[in-house]
N, C-alpha and C. Protein backbone atom coordinates (compact mmCIF):
# COMPACT_ATOMS: atom_id res chain seq x y z
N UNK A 1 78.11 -158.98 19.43
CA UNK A 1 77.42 -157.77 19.89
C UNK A 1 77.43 -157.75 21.42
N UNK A 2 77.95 -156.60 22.23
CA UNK A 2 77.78 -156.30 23.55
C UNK A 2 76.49 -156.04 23.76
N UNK A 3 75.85 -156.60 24.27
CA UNK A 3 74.63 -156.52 25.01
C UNK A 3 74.21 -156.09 26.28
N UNK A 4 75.29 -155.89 27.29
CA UNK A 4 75.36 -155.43 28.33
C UNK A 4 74.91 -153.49 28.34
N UNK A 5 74.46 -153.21 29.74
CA UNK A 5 73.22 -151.38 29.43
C UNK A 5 74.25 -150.94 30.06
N UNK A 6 74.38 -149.43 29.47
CA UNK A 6 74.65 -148.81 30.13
C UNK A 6 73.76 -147.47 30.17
N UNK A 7 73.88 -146.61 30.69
CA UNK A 7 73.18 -145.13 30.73
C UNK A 7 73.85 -144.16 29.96
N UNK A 8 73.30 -144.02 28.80
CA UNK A 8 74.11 -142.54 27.99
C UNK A 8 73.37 -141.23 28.43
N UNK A 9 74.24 -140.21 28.99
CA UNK A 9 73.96 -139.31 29.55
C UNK A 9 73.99 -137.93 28.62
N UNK A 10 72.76 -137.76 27.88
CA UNK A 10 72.34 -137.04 27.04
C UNK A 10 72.29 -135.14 27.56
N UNK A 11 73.18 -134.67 27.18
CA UNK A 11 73.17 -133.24 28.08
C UNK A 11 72.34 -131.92 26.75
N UNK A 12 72.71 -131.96 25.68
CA UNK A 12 72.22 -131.45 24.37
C UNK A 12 71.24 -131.72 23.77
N UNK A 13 71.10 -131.86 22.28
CA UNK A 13 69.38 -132.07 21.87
C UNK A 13 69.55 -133.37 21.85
N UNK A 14 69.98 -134.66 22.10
CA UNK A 14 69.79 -136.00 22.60
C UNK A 14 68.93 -135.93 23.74
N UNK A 15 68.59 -134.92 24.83
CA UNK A 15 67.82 -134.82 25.83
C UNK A 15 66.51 -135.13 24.98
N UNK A 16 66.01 -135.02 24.16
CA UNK A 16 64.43 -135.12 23.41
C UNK A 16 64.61 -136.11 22.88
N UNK A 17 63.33 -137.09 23.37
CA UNK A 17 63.49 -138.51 22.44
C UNK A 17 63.77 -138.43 20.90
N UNK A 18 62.71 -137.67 20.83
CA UNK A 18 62.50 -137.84 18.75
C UNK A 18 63.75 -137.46 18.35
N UNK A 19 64.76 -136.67 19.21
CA UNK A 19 66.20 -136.57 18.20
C UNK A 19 66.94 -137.93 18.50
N UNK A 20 67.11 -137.68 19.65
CA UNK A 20 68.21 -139.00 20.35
C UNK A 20 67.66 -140.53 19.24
N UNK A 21 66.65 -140.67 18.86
CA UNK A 21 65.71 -141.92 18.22
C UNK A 21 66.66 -142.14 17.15
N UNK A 22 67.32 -140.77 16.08
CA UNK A 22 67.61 -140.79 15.20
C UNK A 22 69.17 -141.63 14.85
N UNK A 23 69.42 -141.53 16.40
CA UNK A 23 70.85 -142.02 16.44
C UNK A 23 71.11 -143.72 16.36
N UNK A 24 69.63 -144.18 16.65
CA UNK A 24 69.58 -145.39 16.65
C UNK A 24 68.77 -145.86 15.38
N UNK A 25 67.43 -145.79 15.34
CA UNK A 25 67.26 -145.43 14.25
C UNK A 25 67.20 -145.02 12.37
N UNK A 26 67.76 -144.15 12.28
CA UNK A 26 68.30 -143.64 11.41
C UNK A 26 67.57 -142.39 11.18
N UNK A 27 67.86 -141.81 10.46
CA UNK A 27 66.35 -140.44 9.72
C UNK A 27 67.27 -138.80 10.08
N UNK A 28 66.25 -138.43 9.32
CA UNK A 28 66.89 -136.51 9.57
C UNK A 28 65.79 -135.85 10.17
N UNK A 29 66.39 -135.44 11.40
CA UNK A 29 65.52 -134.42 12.33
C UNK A 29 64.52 -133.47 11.68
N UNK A 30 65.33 -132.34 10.86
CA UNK A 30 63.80 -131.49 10.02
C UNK A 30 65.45 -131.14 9.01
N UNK A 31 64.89 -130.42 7.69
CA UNK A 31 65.17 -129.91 6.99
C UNK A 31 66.31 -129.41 6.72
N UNK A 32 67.39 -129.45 5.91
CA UNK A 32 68.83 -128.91 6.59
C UNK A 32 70.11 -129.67 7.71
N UNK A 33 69.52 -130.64 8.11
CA UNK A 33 70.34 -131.24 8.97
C UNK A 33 70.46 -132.61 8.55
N UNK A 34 71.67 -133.35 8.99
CA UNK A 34 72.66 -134.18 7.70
C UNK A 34 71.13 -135.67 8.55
N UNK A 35 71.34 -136.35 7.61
CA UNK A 35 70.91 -137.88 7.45
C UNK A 35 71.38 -138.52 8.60
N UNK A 36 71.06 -139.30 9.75
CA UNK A 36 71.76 -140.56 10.60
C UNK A 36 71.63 -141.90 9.97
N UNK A 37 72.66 -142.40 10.25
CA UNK A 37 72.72 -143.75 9.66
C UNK A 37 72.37 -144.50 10.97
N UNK A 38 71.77 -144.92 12.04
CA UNK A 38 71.17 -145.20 13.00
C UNK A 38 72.32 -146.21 13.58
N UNK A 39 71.88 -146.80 14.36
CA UNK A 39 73.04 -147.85 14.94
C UNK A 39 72.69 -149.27 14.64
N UNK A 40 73.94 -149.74 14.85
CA UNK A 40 73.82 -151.07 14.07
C UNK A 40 72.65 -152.56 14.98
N UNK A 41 72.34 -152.25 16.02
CA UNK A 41 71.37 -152.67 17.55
C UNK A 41 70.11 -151.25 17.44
N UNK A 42 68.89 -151.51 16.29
CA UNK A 42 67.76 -150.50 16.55
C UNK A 42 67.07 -150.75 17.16
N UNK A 43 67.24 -151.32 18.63
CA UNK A 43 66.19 -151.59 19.57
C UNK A 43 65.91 -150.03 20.21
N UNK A 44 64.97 -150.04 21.09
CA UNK A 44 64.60 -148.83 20.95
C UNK A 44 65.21 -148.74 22.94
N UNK A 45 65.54 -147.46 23.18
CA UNK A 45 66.56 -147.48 24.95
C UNK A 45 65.12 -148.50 25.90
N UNK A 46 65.30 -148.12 26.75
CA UNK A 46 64.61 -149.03 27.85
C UNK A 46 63.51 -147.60 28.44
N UNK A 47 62.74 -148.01 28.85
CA UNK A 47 61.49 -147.33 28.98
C UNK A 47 61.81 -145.88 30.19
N UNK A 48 62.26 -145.96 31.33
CA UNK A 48 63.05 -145.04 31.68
C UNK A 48 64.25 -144.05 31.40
N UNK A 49 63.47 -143.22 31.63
CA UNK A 49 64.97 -141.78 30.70
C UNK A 49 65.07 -141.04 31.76
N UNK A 50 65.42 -141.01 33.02
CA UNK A 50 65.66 -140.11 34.55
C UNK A 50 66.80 -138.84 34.30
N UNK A 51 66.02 -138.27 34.50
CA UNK A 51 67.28 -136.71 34.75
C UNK A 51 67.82 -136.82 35.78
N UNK A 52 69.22 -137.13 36.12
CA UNK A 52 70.02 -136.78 37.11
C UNK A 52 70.75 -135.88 37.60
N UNK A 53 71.54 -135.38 38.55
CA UNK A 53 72.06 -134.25 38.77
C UNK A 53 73.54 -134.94 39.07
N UNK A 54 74.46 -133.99 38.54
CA UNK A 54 75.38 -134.35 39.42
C UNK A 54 76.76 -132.96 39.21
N UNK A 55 77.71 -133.87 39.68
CA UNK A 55 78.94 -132.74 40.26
C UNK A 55 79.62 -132.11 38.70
N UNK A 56 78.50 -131.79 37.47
CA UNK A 56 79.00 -131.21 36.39
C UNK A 56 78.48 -129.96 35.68
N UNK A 57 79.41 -128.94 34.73
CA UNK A 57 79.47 -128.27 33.79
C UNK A 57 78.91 -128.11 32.95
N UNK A 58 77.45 -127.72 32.59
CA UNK A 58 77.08 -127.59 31.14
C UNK A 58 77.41 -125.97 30.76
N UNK A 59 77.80 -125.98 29.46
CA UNK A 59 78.46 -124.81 28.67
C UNK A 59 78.65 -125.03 27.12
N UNK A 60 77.84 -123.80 26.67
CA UNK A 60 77.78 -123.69 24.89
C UNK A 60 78.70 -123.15 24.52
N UNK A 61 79.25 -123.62 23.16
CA UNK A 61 80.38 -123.62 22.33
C UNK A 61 80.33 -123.65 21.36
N UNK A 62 82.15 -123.74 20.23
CA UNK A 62 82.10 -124.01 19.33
C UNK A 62 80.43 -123.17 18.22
N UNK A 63 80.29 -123.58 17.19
CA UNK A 63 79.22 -123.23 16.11
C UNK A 63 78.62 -123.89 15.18
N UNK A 64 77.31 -124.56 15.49
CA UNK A 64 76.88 -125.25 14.52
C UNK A 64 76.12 -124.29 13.64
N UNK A 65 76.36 -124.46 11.98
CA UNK A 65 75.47 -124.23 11.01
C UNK A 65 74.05 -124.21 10.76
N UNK A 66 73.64 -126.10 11.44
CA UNK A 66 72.31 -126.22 11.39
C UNK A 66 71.83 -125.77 12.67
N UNK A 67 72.53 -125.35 13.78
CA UNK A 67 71.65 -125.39 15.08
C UNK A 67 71.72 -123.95 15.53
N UNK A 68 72.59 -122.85 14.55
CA UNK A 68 72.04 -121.62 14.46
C UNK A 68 73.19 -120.88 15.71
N UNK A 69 73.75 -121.75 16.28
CA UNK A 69 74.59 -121.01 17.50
C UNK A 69 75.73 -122.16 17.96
N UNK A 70 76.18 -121.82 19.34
CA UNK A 70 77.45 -123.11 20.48
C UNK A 70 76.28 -124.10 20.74
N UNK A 71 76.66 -125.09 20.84
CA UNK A 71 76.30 -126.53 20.68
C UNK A 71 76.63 -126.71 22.10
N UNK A 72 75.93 -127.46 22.92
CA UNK A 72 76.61 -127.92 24.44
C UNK A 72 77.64 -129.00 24.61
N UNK A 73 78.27 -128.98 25.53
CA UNK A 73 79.05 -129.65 26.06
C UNK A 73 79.27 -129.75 27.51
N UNK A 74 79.51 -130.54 28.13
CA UNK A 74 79.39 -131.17 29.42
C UNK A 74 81.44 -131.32 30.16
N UNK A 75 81.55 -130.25 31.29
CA UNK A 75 82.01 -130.33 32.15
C UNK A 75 82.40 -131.46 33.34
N UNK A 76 82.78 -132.63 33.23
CA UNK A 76 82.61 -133.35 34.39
C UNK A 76 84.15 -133.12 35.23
N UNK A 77 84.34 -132.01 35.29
CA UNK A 77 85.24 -131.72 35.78
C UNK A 77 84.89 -130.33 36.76
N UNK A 78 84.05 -129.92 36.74
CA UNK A 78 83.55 -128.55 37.27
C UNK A 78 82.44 -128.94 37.87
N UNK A 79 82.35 -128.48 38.99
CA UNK A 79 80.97 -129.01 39.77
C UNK A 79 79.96 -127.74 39.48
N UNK A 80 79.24 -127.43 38.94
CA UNK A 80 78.16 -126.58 38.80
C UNK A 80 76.73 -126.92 39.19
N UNK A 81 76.68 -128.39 38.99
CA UNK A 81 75.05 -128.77 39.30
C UNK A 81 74.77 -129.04 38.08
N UNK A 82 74.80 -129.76 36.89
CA UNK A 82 74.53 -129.77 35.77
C UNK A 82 73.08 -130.74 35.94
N UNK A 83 72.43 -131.20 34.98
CA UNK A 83 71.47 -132.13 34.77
C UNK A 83 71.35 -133.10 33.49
N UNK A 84 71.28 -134.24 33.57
CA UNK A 84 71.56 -134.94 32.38
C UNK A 84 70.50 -136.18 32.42
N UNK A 85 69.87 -135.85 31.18
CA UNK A 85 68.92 -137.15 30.44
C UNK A 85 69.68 -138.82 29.99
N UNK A 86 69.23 -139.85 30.94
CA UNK A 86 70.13 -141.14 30.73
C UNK A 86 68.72 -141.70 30.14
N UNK A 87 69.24 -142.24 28.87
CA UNK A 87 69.10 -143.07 28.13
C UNK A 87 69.56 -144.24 28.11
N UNK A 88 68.84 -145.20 28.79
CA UNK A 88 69.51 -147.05 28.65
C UNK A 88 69.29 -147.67 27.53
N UNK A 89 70.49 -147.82 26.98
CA UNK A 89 70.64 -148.45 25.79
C UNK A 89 72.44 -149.64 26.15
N UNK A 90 71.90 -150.56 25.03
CA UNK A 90 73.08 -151.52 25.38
C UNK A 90 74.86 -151.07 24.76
N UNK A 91 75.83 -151.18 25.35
CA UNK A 91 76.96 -150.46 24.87
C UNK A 91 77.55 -150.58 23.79
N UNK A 92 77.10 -151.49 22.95
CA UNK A 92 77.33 -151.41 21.30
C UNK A 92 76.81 -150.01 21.16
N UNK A 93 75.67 -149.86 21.28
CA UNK A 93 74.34 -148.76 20.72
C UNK A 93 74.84 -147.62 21.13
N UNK A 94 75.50 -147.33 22.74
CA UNK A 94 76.43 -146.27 23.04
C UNK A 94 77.92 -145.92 22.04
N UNK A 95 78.35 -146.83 21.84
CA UNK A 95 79.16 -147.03 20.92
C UNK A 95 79.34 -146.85 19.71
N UNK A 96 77.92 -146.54 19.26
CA UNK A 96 77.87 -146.58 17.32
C UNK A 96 76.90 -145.13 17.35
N UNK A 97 76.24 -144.62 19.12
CA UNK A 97 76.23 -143.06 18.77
C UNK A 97 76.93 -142.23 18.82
N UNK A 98 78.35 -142.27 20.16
CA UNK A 98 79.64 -141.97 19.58
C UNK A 98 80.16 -141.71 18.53
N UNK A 99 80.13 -143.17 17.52
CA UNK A 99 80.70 -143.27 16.46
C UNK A 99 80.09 -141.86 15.46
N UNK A 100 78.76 -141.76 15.60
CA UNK A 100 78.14 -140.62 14.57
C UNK A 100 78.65 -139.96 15.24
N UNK A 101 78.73 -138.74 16.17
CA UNK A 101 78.43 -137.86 16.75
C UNK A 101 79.93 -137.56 16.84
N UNK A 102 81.09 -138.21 16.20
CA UNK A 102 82.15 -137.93 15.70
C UNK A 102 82.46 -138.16 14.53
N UNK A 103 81.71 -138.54 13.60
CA UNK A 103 81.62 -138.18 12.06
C UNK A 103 82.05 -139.89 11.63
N UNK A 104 82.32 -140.61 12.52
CA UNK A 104 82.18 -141.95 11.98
C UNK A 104 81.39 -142.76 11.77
N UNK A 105 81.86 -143.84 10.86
CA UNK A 105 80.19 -144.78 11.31
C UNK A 105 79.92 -146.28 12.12
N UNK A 106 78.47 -146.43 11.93
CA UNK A 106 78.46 -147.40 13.31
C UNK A 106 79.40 -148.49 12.71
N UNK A 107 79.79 -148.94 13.83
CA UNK A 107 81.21 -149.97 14.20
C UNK A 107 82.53 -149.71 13.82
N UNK A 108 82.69 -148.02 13.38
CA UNK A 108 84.17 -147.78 13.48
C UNK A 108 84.35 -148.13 15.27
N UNK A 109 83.70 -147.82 15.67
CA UNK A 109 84.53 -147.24 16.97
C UNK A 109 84.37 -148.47 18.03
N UNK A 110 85.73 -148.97 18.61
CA UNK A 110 85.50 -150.09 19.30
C UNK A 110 86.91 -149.83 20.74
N UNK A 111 86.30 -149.67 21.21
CA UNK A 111 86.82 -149.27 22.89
C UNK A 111 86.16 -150.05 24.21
N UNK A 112 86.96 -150.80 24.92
CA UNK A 112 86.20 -151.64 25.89
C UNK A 112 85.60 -150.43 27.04
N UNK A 113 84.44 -150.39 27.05
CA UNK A 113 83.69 -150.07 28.08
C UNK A 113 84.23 -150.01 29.56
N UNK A 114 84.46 -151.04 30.22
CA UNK A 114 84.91 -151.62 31.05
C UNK A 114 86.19 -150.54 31.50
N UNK A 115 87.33 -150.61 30.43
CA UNK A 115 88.22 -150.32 30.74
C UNK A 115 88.21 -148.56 30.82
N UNK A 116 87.09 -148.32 30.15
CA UNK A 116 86.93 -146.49 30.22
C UNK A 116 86.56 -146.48 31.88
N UNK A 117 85.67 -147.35 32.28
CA UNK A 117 84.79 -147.19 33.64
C UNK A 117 86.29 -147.24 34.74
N UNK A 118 87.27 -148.07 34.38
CA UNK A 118 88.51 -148.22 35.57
C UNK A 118 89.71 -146.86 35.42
N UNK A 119 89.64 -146.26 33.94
CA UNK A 119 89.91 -145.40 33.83
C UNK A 119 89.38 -143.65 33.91
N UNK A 120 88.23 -143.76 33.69
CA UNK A 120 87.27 -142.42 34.25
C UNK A 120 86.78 -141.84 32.42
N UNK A 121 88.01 -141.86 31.85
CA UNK A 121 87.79 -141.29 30.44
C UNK A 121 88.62 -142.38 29.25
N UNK A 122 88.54 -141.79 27.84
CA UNK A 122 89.22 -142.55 27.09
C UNK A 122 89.35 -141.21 25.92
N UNK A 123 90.08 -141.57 25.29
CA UNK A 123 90.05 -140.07 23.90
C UNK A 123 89.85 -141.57 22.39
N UNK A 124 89.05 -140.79 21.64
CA UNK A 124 88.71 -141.84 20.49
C UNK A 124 88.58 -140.96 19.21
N UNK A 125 89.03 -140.00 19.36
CA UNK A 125 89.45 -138.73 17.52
C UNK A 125 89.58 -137.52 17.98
N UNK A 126 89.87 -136.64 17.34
CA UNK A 126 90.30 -135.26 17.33
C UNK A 126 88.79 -134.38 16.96
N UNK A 127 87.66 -134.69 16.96
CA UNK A 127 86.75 -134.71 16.72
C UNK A 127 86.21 -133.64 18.27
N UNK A 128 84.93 -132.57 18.29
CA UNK A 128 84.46 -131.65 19.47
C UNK A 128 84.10 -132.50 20.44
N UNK A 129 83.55 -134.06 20.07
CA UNK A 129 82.94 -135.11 21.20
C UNK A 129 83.87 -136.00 21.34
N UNK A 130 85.14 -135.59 21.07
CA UNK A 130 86.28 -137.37 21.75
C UNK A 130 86.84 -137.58 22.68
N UNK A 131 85.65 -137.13 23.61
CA UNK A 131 86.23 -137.37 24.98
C UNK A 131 84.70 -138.54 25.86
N UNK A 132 85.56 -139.96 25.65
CA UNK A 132 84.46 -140.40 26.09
C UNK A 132 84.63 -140.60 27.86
N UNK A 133 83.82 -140.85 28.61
CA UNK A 133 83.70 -139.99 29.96
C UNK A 133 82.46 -140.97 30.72
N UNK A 134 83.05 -141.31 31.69
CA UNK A 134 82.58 -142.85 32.52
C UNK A 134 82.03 -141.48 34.25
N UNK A 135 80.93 -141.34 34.26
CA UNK A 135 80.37 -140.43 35.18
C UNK A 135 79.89 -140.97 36.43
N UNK A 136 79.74 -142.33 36.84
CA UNK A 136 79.26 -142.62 38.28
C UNK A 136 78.88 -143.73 37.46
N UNK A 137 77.63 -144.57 38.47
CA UNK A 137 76.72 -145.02 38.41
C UNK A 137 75.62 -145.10 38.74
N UNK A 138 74.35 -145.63 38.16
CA UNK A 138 73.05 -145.16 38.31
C UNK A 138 72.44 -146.86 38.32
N UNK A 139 71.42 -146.98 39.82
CA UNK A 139 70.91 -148.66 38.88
C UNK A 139 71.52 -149.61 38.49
N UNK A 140 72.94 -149.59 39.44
CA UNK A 140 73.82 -150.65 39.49
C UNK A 140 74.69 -150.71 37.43
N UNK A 141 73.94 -149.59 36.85
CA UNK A 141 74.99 -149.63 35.29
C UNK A 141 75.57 -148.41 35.41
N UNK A 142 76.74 -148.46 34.58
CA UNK A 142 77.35 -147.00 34.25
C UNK A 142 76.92 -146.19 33.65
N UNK A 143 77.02 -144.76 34.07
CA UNK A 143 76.62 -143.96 33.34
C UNK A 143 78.11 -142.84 32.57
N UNK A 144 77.32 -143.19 31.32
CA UNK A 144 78.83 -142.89 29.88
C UNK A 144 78.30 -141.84 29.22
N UNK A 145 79.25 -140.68 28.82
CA UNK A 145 78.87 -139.73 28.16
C UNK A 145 79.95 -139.48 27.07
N UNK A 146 80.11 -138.52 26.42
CA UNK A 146 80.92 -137.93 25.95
C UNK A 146 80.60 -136.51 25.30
N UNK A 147 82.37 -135.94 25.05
CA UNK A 147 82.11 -134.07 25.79
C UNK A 147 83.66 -133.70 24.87
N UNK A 148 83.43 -132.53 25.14
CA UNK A 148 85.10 -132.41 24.53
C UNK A 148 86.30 -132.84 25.37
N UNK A 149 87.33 -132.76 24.81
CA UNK A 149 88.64 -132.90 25.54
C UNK A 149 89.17 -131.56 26.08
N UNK A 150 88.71 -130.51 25.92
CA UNK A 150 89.20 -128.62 26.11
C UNK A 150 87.89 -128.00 26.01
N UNK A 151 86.90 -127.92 27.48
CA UNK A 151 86.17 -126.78 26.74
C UNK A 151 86.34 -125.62 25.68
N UNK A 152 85.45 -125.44 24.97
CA UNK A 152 85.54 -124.26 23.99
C UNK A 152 85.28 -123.33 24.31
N UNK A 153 85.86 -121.93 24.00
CA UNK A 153 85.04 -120.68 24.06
C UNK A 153 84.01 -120.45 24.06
N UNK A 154 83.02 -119.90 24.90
CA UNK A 154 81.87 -119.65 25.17
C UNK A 154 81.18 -119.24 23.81
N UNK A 155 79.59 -119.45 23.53
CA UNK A 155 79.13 -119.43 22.50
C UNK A 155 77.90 -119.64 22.54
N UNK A 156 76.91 -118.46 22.41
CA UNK A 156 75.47 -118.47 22.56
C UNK A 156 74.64 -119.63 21.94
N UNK A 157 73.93 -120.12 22.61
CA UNK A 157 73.20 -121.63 21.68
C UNK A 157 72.37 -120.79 20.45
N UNK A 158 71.68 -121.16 19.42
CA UNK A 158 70.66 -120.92 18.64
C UNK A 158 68.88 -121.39 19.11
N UNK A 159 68.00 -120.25 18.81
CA UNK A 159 66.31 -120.41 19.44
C UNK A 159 66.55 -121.92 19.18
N UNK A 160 66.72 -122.44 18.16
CA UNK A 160 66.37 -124.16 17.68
C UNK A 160 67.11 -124.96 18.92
N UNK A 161 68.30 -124.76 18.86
CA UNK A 161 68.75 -125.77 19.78
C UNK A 161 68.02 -125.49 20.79
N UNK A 162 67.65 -124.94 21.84
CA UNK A 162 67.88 -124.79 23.10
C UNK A 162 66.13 -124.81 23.10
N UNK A 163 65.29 -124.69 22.43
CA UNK A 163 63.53 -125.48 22.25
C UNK A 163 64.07 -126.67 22.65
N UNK A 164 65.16 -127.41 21.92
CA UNK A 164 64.95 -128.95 21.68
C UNK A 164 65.49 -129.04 22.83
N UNK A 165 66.53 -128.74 23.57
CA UNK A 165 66.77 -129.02 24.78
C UNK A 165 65.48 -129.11 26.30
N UNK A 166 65.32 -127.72 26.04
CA UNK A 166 63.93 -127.89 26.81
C UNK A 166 62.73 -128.47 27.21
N UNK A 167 62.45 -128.92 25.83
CA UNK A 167 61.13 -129.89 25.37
C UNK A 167 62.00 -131.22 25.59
N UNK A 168 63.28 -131.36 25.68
CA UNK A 168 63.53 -132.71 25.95
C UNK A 168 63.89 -132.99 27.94
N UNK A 169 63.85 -131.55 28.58
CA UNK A 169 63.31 -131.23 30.07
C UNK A 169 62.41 -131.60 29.94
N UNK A 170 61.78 -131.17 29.61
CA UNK A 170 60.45 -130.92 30.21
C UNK A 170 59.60 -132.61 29.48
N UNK A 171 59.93 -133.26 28.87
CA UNK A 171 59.43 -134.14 28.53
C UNK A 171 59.52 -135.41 29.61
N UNK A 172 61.06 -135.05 29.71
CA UNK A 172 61.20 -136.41 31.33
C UNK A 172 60.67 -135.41 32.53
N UNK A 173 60.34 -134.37 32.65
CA UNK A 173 60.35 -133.67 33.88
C UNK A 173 58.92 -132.79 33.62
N UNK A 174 57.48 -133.17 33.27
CA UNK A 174 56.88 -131.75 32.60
C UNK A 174 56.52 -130.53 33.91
N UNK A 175 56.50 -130.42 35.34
CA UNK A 175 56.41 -129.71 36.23
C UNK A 175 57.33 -129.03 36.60
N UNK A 176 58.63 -129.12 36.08
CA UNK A 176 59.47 -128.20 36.47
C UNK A 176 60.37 -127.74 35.73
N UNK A 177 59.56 -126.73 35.13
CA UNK A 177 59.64 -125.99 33.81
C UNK A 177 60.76 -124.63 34.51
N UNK A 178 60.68 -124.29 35.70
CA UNK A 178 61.81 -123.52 36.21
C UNK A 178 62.79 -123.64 36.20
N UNK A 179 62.66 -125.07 37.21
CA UNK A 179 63.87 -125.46 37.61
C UNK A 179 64.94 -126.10 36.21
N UNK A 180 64.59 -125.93 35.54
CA UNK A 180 64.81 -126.31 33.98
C UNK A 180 65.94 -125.23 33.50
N UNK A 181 64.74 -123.65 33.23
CA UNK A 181 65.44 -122.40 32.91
C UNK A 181 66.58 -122.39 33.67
N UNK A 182 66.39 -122.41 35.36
CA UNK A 182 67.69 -121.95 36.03
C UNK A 182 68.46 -122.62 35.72
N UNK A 183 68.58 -124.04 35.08
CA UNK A 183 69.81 -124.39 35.03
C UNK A 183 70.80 -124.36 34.00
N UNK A 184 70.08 -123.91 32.69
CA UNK A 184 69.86 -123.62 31.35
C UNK A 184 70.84 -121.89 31.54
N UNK A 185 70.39 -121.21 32.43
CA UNK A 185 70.70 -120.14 32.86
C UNK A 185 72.22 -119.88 33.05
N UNK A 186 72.35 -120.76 34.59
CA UNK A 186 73.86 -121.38 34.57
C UNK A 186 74.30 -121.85 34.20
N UNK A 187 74.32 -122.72 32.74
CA UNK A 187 75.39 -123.06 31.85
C UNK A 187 75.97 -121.69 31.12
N UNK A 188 77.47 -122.11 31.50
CA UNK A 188 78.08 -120.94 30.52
C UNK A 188 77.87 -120.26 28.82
N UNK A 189 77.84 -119.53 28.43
CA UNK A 189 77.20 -119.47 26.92
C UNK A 189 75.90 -118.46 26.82
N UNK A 190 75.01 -119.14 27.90
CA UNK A 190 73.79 -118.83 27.93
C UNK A 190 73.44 -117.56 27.75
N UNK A 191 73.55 -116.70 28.71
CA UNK A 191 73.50 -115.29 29.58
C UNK A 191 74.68 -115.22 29.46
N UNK A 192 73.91 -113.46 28.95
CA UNK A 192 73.32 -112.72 28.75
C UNK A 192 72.26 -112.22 27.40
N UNK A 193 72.89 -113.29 26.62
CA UNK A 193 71.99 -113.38 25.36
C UNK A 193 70.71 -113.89 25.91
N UNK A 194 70.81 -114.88 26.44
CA UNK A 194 69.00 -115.51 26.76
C UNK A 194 68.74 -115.00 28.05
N UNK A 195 67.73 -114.70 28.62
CA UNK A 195 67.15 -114.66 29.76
C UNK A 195 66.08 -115.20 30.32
N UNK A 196 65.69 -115.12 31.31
CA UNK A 196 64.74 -116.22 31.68
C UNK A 196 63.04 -116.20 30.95
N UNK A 197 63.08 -114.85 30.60
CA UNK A 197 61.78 -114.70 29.78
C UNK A 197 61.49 -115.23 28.81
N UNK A 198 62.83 -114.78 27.58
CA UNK A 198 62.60 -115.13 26.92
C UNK A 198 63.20 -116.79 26.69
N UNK A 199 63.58 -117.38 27.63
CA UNK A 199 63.46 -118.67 27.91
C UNK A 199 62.45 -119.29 27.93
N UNK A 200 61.53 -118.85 28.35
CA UNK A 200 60.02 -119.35 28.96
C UNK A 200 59.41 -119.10 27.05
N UNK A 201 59.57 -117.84 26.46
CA UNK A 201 58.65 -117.27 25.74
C UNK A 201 59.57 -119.15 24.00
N UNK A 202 60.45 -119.52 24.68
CA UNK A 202 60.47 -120.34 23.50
C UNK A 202 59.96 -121.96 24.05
N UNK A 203 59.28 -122.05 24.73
CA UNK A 203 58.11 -123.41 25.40
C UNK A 203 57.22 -122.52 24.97
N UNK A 204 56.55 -121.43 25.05
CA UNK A 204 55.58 -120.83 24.69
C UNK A 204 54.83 -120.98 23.19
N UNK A 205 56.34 -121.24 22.48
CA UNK A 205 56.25 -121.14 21.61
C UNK A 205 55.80 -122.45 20.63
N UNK A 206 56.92 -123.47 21.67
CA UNK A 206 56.66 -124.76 21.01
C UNK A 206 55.27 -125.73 21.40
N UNK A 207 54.46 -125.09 22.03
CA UNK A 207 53.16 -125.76 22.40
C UNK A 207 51.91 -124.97 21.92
């Protein structure tokens, strides 16, 4: 078992603990949405979850069933200003949420870390997330994500997703509930379907 941390950089409903939990874990979010088989290391991330900013792309896509609309995906190729929830967890545990979050299971997927970080990226299936993606560093560890290989056509999120996104803002961040929307705003997908009101009116909703 790799034991060594890295930072998984959570841009979608992984931003909210209680989902991201599931990946390690195991369990089904609410009603309708498939089972996690958790990861094979259920320690729980490390007590810090920091939103960072950096030189990337968030933009909704593609269509999920259960999440009602485009699903996000992360740009690290486009400088927009994006914001992303890091989760420290050890790189097995990065490794076997990958593995779900491309329809495999924990310990299909075995790719040296290391060698993604000297290379920037790695491709690991034909799958919307097989693009795994080595983003800087944070705290002397890497910070690892993964995103597609081709953004997708633009694609309005669903009310569900984009609560869980928020509440997973506003959970590492609860004062800046704006600066949240605007950025939510500028991801592609977004607008003109959502606006900032009724942005606000779905926190409204969930408290």
């Amino acid at each position: 078992m790799n034991s060594e941390r890295v930072w998984y950089a959570a841009y979608g409903s992984n931003v909210l603990r209680a989902r991201f939990r599931l990946y390690l874990k195991g369990g089904r979010y609410q009603e309708g949405h498939r089972e996690h088989v958790g990861a094979r290391d259920r320690q729980e991330p490390g007590v810090d979850s920091p939103l960072i900013h950096g030189p990337w792309h968030l933009h909704f896509g593609h269509s999920s069933p259960r999440w009602g609309g485009g699903v996000a995906f992360l740009d690290p190729d486009n400088d927009q200003g994006a914001r992303v929830r890091c989760w420290n967890i050890t790189q097995e545990q990065f490794l076997d949420v990958a593995a779900q979050e491309n329809g495999m299971l924990p310990g299909d997927l075995e790719i040296d870390i290391d060698e993604v970080v000297a290379n920037g990226q790695a491709e690991i299936s034909a799958s919307w997330y097989s693009r795994v993606v080595y983003l800087g560093e944070y705290q002397g560890q890497p910070v690892m994500t993964f995103t597609s290989s081709h953004p997708p056509k633009p694609n309005p999120p669903g009310e569900a997703y984009l609560r869980v996104i928020l509440n997973g803002f506003l959970e590492a961040e609860p004062t800046r509930l704006h600066e949240h929307i605007d950025r939510l705003l500028r991801a592609e997908g977004v607008a003109p379907q959502w606006s900032r009101e009724t942005l606000v009116g779905l926190v409204n909703q969930a408290t």
